[in-house]
Protein backbone atom coordinates (compact mmCIF):
# COMPACT_ATOMS: atom_id res chain seq x y z
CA UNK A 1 4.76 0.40 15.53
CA UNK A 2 2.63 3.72 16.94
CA UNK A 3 4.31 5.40 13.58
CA UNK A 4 2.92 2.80 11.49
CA UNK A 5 -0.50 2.97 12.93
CA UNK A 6 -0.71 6.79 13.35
CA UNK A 7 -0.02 7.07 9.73
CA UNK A 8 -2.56 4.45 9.16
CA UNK A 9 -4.71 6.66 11.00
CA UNK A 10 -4.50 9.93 8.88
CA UNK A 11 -4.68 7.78 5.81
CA UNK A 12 -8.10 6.92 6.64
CA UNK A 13 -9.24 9.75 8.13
CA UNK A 14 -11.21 12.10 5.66
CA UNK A 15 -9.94 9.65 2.96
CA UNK A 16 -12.08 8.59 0.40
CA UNK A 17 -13.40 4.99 -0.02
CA UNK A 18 -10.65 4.77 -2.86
CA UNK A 19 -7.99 5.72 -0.88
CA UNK A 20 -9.27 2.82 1.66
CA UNK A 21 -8.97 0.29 -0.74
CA UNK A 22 -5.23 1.34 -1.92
CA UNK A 23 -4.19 0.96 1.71
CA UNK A 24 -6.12 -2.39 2.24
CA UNK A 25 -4.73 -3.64 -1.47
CA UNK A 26 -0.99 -2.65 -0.56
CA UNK A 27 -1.70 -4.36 3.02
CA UNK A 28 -2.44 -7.55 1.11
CA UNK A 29 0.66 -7.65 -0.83
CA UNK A 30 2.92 -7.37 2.07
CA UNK A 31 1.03 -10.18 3.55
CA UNK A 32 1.45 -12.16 1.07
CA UNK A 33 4.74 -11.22 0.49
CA UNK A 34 5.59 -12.23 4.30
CA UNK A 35 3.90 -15.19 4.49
CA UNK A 36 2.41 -16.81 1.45
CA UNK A 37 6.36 -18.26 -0.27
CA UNK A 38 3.75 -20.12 -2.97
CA UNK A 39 2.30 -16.93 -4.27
CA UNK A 40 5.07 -14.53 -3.92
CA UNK A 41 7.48 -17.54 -6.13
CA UNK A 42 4.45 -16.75 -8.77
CA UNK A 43 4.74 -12.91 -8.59
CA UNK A 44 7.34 -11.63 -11.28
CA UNK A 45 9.87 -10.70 -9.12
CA UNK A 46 8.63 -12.64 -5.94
CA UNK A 47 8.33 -11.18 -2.42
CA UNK A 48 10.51 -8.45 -3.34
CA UNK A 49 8.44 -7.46 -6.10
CA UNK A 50 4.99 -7.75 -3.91
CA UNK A 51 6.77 -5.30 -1.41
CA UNK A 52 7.63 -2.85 -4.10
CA UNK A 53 3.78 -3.03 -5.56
CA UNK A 54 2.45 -2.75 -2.14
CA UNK A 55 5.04 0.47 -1.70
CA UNK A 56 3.62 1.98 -4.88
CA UNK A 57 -0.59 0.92 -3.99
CA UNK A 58 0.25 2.90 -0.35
CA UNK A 59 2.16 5.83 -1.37
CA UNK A 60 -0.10 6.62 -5.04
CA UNK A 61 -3.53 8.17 -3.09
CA UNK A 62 -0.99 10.46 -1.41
CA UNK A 63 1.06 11.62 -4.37
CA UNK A 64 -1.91 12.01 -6.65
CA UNK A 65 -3.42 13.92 -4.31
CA UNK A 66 -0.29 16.41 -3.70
CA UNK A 67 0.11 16.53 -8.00
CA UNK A 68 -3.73 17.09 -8.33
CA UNK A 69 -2.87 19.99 -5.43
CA UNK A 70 -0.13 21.49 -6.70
CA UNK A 71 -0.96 21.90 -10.52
């Protein structure tokens, strides 16, 4: 759990209001994907597929950042 919210932590820190809202978006689908059974049998691929669209929202600002970086 301290993992989780350290890396929380240096997400936010310095970070851009953009990169806020990517963390608070792929928060919400996780949620919803944990708790909400209704929405997530909606979602094309249900909870699974919330998880993996919450994986991508949290880990983009990071890897754009490191591309943008790098080339």
């Amino acid at each position: 759990m301290l993992h989780l919210l350290t890396t929380l932590g240096a997400a936010f820190g310095g970070a851009s209001q953009e990169t806020a809202i990517f963390m608070i978006a792929a928060i919400v689908c996780w949620a919803l994907a944990a708790f909400a059974s209704a929405v997530a049998g909606r979602f094309p691929g249900g909870a699974l597929g919330l998880i993996a669209l919450g994986l991508l929202l949290f880990f983009f600002p990071q890897v754009y950042n490191t591309a943008v970086a790098a080339f």
